[in-house]
N, C-alpha and C. Protein backbone atom coordinates (compact mmCIF):
# COMPACT_ATOMS: atom_id res chain seq x y z
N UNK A 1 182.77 -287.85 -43.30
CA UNK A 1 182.79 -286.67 -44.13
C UNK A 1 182.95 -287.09 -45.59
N UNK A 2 182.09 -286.38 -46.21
CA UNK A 2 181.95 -287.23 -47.62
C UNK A 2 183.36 -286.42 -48.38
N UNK A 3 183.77 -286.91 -49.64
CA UNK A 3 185.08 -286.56 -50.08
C UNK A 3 184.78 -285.67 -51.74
N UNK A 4 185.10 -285.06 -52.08
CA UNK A 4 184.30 -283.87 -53.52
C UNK A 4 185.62 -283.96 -54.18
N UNK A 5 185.30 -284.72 -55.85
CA UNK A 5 186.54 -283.99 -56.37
C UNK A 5 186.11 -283.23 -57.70
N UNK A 6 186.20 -282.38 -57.98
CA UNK A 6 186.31 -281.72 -59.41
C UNK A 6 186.90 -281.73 -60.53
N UNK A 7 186.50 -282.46 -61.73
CA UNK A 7 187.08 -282.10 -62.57
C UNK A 7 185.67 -281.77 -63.64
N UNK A 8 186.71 -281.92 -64.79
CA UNK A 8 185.66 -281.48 -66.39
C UNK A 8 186.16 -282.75 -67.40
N UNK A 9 186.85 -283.07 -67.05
CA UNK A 9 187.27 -284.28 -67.99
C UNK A 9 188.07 -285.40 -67.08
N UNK A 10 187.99 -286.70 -67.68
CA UNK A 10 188.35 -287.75 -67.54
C UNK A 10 189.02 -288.71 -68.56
N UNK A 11 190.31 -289.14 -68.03
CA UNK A 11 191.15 -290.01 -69.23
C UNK A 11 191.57 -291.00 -69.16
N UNK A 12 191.58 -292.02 -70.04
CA UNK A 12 191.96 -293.36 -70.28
C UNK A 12 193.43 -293.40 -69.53
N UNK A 13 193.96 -294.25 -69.05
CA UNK A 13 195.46 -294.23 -68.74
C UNK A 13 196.65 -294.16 -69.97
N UNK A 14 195.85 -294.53 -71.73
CA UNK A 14 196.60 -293.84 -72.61
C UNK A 14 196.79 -292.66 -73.04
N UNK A 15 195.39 -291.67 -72.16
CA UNK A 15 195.77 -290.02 -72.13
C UNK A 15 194.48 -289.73 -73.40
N UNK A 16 193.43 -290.67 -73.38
CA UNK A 16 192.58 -290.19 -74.66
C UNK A 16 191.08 -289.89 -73.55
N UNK A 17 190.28 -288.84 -73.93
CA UNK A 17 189.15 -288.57 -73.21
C UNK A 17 188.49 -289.50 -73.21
N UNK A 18 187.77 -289.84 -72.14
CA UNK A 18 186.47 -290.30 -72.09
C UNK A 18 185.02 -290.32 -71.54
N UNK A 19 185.49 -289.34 -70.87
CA UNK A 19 184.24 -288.57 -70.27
C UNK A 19 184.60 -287.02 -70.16
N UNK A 20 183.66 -286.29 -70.83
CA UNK A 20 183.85 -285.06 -70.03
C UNK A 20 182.53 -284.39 -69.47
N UNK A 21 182.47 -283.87 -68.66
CA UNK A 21 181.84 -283.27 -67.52
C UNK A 21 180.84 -281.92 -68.06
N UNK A 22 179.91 -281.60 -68.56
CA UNK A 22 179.82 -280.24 -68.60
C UNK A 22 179.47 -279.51 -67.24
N UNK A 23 179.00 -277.68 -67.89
CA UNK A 23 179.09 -277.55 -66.21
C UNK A 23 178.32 -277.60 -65.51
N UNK A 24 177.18 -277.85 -66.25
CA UNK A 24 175.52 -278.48 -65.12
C UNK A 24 175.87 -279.79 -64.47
N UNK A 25 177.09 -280.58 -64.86
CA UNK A 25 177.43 -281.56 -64.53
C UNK A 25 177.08 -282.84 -65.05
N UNK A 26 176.32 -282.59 -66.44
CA UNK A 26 176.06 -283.99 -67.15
C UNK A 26 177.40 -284.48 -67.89
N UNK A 27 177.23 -285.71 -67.68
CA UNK A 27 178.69 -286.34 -68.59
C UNK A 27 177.83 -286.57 -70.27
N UNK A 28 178.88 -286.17 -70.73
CA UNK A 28 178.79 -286.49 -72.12
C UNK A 28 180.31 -287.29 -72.53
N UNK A 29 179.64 -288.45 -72.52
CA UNK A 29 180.11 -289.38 -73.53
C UNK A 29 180.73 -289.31 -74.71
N UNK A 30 181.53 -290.04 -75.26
CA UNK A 30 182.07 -290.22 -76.14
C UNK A 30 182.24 -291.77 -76.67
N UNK A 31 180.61 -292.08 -77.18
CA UNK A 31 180.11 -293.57 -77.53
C UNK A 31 179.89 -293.85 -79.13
N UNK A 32 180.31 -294.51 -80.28
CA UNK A 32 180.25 -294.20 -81.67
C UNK A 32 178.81 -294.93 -81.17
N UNK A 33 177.80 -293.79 -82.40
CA UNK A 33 177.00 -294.22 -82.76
C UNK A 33 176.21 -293.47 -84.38
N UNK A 34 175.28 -294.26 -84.92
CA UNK A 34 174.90 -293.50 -86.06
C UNK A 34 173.47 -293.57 -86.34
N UNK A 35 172.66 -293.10 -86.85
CA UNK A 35 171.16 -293.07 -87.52
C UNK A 35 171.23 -292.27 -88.22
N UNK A 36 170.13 -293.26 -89.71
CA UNK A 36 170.09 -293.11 -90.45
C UNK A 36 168.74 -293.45 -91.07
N UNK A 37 168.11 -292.60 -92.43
CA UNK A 37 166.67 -292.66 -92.60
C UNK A 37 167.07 -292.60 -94.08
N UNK A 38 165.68 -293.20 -94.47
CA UNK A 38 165.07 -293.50 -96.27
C UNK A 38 164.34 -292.05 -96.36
N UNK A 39 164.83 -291.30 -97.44
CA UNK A 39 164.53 -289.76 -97.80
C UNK A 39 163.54 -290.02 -98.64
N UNK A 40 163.58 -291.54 -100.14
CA UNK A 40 163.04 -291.52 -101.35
C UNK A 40 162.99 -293.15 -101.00
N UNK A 41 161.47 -293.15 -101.34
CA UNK A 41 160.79 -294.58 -100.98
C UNK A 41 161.50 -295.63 -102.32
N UNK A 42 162.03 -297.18 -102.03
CA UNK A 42 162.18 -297.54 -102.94
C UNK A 42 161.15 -299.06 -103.05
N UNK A 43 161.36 -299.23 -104.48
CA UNK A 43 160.40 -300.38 -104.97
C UNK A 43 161.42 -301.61 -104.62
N UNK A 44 159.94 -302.75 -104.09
CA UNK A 44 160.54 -304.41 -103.60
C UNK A 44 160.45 -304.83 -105.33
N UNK A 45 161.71 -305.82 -105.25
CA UNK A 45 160.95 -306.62 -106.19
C UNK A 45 160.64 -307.90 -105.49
N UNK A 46 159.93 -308.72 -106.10
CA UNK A 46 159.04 -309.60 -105.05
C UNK A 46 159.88 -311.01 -105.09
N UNK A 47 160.25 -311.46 -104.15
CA UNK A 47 160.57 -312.85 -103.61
C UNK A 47 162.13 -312.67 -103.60
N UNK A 48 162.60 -311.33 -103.48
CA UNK A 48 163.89 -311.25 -103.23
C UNK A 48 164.65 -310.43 -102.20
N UNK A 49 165.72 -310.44 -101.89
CA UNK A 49 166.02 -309.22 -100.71
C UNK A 49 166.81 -308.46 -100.94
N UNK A 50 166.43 -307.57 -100.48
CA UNK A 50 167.29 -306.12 -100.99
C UNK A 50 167.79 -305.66 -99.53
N UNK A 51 168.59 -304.61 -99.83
CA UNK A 51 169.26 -303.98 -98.55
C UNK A 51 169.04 -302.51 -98.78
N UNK A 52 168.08 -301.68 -97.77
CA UNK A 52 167.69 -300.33 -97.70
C UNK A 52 169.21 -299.48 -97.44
N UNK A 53 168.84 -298.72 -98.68
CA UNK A 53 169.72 -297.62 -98.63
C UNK A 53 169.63 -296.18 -98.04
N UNK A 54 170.09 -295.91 -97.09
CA UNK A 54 169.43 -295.10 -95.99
C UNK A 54 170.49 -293.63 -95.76
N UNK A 55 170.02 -292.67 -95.90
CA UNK A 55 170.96 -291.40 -95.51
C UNK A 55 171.51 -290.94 -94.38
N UNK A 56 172.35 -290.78 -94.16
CA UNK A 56 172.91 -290.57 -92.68
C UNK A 56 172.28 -289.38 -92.17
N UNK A 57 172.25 -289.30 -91.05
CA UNK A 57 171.69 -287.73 -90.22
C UNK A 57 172.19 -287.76 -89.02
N UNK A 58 172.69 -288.94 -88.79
CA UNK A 58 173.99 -288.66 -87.98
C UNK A 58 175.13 -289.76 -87.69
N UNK A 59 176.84 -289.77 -87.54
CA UNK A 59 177.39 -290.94 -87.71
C UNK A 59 179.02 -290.39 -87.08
N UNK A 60 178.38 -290.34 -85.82
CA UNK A 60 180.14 -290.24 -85.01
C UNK A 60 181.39 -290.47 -85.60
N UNK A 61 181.10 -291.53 -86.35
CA UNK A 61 182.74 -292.12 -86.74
C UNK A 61 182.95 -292.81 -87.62
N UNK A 62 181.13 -292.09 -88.52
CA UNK A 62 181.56 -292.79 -90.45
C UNK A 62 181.69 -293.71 -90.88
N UNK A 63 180.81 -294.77 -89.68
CA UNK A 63 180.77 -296.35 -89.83
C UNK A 63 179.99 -296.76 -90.52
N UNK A 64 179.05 -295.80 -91.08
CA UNK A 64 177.84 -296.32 -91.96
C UNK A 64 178.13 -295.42 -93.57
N UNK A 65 177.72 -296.88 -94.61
CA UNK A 65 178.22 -296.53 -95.56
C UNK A 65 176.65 -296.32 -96.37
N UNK A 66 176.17 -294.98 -96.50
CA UNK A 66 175.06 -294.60 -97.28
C UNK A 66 174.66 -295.20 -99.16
N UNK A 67 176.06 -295.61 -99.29
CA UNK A 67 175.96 -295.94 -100.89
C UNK A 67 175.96 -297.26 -100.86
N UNK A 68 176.17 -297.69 -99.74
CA UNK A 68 176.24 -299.11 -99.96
C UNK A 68 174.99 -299.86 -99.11
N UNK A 69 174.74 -299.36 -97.84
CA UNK A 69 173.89 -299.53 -96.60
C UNK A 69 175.18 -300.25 -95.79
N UNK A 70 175.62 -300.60 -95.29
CA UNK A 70 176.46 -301.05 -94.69
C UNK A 70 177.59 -300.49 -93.50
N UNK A 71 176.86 -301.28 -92.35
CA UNK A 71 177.75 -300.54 -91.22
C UNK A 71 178.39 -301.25 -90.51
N UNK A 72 179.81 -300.53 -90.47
CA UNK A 72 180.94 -301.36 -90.10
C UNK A 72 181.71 -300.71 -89.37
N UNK A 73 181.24 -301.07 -87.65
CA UNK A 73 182.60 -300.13 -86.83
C UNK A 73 183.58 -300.54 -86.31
N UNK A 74 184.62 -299.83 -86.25
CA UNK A 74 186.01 -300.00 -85.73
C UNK A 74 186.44 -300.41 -84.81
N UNK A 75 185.48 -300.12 -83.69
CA UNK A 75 185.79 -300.03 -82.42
C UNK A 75 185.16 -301.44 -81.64
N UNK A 76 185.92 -302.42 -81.75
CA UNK A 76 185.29 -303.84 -80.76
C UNK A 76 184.09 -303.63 -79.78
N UNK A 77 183.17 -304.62 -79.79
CA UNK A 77 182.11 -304.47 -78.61
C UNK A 77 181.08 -304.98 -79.15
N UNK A 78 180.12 -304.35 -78.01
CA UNK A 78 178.11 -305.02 -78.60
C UNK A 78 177.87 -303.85 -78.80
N UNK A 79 176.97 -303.75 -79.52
CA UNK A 79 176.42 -302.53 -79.83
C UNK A 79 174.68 -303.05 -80.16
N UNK A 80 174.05 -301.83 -79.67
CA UNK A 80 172.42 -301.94 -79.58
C UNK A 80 172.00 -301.36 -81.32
N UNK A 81 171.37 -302.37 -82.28
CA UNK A 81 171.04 -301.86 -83.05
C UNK A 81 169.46 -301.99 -83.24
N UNK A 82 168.62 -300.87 -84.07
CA UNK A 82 167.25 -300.79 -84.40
C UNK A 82 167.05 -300.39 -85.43
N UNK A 83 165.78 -300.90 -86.20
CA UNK A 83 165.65 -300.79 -87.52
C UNK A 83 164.07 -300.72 -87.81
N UNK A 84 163.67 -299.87 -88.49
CA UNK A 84 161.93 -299.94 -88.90
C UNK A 84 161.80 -299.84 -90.31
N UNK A 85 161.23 -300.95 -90.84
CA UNK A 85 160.82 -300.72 -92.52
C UNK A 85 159.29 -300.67 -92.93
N UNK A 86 158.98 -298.84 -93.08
CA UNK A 86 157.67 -299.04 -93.27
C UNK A 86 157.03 -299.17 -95.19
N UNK A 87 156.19 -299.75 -94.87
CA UNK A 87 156.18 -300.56 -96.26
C UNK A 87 154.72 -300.29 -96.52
N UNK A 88 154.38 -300.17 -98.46
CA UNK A 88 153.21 -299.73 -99.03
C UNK A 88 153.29 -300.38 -100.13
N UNK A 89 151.87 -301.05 -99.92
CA UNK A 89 151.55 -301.99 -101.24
C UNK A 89 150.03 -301.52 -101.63
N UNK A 90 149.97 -300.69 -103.26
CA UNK A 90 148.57 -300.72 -103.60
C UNK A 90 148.27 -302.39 -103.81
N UNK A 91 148.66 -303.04 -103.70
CA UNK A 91 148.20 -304.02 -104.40
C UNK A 91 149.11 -305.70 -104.20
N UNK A 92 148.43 -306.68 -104.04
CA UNK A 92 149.47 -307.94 -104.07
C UNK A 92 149.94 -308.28 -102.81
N UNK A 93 150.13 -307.44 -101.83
CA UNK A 93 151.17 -307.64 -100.19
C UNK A 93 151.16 -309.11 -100.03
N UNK A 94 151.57 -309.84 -99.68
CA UNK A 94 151.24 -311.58 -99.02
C UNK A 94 152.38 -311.64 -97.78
N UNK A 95 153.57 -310.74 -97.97
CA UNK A 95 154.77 -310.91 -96.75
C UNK A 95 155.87 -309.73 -97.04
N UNK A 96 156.52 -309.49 -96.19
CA UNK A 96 157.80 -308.81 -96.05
C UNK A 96 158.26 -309.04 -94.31
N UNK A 97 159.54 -308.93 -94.82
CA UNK A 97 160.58 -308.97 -93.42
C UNK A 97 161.80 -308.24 -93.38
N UNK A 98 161.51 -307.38 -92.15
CA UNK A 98 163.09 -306.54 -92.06
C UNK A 98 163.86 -307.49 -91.06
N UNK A 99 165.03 -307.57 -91.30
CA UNK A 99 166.18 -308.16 -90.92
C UNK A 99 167.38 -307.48 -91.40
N UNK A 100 168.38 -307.95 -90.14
CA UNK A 100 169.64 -307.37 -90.49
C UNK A 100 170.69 -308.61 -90.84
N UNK A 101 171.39 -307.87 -91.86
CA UNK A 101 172.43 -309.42 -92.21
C UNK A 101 174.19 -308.79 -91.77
N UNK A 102 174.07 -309.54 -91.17
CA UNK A 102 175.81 -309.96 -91.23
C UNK A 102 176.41 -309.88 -92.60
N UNK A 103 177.87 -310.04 -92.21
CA UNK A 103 178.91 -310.70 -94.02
C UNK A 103 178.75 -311.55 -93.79
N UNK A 104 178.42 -312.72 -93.00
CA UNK A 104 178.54 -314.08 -93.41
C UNK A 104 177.34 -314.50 -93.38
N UNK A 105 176.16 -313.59 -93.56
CA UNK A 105 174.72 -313.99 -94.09
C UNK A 105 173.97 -314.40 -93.18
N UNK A 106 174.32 -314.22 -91.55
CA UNK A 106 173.54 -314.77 -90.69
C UNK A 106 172.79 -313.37 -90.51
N UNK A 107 171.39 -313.93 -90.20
CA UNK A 107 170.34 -313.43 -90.23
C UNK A 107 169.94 -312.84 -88.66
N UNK A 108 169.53 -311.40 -88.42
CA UNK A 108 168.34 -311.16 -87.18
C UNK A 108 167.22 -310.97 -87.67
N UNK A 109 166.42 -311.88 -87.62
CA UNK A 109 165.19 -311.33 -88.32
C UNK A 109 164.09 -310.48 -86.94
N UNK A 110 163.62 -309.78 -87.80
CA UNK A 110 162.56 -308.94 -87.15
C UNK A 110 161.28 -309.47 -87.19
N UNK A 111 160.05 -308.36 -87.62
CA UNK A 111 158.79 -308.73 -87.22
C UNK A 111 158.46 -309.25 -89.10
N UNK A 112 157.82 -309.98 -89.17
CA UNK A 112 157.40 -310.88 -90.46
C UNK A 112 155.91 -310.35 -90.30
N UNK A 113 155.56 -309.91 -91.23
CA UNK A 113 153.91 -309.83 -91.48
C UNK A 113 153.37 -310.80 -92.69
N UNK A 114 152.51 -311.03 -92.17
CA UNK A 114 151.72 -311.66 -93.39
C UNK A 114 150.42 -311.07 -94.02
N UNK A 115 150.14 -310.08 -94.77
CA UNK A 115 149.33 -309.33 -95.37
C UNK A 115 147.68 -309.52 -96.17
N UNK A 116 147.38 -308.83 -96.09
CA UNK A 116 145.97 -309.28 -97.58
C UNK A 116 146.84 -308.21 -98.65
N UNK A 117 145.56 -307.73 -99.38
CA UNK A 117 146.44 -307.61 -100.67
C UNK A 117 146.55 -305.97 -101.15
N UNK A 118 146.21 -305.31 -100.09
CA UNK A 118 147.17 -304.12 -99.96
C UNK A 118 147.45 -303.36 -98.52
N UNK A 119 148.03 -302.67 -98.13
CA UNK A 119 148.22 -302.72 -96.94
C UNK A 119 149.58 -301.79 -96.85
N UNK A 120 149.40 -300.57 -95.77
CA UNK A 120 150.42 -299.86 -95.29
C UNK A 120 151.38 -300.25 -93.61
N UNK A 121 152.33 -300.55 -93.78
CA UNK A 121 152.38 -300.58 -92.21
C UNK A 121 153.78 -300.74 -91.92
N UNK A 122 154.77 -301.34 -90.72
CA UNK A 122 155.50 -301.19 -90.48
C UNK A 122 156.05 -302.25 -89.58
N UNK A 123 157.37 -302.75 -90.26
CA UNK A 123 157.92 -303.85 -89.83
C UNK A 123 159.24 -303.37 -88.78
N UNK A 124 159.79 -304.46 -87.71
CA UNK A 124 161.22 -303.90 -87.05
C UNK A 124 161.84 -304.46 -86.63
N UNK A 125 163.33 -304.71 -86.09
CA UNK A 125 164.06 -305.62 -85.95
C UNK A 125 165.12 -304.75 -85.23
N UNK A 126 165.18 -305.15 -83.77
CA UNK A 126 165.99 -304.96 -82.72
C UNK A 126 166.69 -305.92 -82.15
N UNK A 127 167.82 -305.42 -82.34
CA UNK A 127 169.02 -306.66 -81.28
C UNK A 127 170.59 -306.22 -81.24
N UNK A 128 171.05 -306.82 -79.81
CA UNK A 128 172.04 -306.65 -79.75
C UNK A 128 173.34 -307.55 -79.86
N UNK A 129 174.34 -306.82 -81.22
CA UNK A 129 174.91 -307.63 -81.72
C UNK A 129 176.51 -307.30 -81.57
N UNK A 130 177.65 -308.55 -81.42
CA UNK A 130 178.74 -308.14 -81.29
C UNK A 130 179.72 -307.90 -82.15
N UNK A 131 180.22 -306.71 -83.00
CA UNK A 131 181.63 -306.82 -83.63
C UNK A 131 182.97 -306.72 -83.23
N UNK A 132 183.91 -307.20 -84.38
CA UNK A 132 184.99 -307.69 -83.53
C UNK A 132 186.26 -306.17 -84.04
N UNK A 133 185.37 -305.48 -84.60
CA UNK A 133 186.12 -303.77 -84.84
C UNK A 133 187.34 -303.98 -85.99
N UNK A 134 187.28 -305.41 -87.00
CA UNK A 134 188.14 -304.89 -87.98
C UNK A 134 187.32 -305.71 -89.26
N UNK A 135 186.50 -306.78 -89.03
CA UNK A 135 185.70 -307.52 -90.54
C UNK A 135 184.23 -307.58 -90.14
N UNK A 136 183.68 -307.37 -89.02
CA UNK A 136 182.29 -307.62 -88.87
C UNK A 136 181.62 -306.23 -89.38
N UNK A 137 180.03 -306.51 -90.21
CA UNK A 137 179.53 -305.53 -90.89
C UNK A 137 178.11 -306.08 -90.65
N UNK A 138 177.09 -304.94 -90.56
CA UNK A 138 175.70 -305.43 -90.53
C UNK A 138 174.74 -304.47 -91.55
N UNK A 139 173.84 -305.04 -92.21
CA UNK A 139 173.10 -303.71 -93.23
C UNK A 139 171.69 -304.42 -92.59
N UNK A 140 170.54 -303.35 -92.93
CA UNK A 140 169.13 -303.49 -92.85
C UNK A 140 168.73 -303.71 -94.21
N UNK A 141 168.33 -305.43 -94.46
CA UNK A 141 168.03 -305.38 -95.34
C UNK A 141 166.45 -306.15 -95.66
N UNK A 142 165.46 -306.76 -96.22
CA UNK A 142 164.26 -306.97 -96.39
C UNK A 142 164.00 -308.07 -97.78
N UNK A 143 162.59 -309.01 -97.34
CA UNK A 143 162.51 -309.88 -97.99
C UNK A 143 160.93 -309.24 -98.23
N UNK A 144 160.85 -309.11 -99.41
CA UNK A 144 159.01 -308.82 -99.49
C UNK A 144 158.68 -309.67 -100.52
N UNK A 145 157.20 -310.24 -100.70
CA UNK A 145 156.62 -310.94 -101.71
C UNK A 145 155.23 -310.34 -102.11
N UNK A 146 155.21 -310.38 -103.21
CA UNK A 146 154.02 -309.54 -103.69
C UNK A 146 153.75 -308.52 -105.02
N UNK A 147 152.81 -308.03 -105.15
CA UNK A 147 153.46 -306.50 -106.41
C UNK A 147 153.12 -305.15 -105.63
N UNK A 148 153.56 -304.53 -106.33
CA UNK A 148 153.35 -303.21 -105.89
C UNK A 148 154.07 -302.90 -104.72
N UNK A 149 155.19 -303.30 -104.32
CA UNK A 149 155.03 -303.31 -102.60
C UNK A 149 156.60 -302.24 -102.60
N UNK A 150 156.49 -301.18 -102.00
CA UNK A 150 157.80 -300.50 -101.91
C UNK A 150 158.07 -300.15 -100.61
N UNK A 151 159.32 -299.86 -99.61
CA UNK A 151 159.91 -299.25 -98.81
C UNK A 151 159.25 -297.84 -98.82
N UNK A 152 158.61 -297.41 -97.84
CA UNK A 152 158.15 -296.00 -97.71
C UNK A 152 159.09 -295.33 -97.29
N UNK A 153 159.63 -293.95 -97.51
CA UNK A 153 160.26 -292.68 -96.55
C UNK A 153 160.05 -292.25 -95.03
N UNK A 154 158.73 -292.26 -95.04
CA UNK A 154 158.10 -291.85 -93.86
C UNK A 154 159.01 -292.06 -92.44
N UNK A 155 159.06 -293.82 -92.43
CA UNK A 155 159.36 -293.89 -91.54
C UNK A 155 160.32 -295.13 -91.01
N UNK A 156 161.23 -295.45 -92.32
CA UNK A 156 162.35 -296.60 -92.52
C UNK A 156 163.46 -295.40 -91.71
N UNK A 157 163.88 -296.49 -90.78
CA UNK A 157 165.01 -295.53 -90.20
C UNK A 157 166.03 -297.29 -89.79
N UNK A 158 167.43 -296.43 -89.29
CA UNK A 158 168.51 -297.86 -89.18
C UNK A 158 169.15 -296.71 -88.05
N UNK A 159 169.69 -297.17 -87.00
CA UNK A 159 170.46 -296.80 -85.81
C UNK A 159 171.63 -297.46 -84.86
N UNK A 160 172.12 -297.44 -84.28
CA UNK A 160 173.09 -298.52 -83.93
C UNK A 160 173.97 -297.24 -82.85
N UNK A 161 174.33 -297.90 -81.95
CA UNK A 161 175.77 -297.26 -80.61
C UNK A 161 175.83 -298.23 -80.06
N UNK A 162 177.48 -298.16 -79.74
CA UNK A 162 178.12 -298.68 -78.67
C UNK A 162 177.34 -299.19 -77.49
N UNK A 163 177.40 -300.26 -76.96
CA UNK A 163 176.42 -300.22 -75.17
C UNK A 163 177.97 -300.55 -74.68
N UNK A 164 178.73 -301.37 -74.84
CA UNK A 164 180.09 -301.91 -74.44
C UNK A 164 181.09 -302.32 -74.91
N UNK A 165 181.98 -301.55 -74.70
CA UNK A 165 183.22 -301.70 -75.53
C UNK A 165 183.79 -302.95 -75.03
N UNK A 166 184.79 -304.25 -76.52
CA UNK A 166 185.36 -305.55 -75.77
C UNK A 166 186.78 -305.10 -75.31
C-alpha cells in the first residue's frame, strides 16, 4: 500500500523554506538566480577588453551589480552561467571574444570569431563555475579587434542560478 503525505511547504532543519508546493503540485524553488540584458549598444575599442554593462530584469538576491557588471553571490556552490555578445561592425571586424573573468583574471573563454571586415553576429560562453559565497565574482566581459565594432542591444544577455549548493 503506497504511503501519501501532504504538505505545501518544506524546511531546512534550521526552520528556513525550501521548497514549497503549489496547489497543482509544482514545487517552486527557492534557487538565487539572475539575468540580465544590454538595453544601449556600446562601442569596442579595439585590442582591448571591456566588461558589458548589462541591466537587470531579473536578480533573486541582488548579486549582480548593473553599474559595475559584476556578479557576486553569497550563497556557496556551482552555479550554471550563460552569456551572448552580439556584435556589429560597419567596418574593420578581424576578432572578438566573449568570456567571463573571475577576480583573479582567470579566464572562460567562449566562442572566438575571426571575421572579414564587416560583419553582424553573435558570440557565447557557457560554463559551470564554482563560488565560494564570500570573495568569488564573475563579469561578462570581451576582447574585440578592429574599428567600428560595438556590442549590439538586440541580443547581449548574462544569466547565472544556483545548480548546487556547497
Amino acid at each position: 500500500m503506497a504511503s501519501v503525505i501532504k504538505c505545501d511547504t518544506l524546511k531546512s532543519t534550521t526552520g528556513n523554506t525550501a521548497i514549497t508546493i503549489s496547489e497543482s503540485g509544482v514545487p517552486q524553488l527557492s534557487l538565487p538566480m539572475f539575468s540580465a540584458r544590454l538595453l544601449t549598444e556600446q562601442n569596442i575599442t579595439s585590442n582591448s577588453v571591456g566588461t558589458v554593462l548589462l541591466n537587470e530584469i531579473y536578480d533573486s538576491n541582488n548579486w549582480y551589480n548593473p553599474s559595475t557588471g559584476v556578479f557576486s553571490p553569497t550563497t556557496p556552490g556551482y552555479y550554471q552561467l550563460n552569456a551572448t555578445i552580439e556584435y556589429r561592425a560597419s567596418s574593420g571586424l578581424t576578432r572578438i571574444i566573449a568570456r567571463l573573468q573571475d577576480e583573479d583574471d582567470v579566464y572562460l573563454y567562449g566562442s572566438d570569431v575571426l571575421a572579414g571586415s564587416s560583419g553582424v553576429g553573435r558570440v557565447s560562453v557557457s560554463a559551470l563555475h564554482y563560488f565560494n559565497g564570500t570573495s568569488n565574482t564573475i563579469e561578462l566581459s570581451y576582447y574585440g579587434t578592429g574599428t567600428s565594432i560595438k556590442v549590439g542591444e538586440d541580443l547581449t544577455v548574462f544569466s547565472g542560478f544556483l545548480v548546487r549548493a556547497a
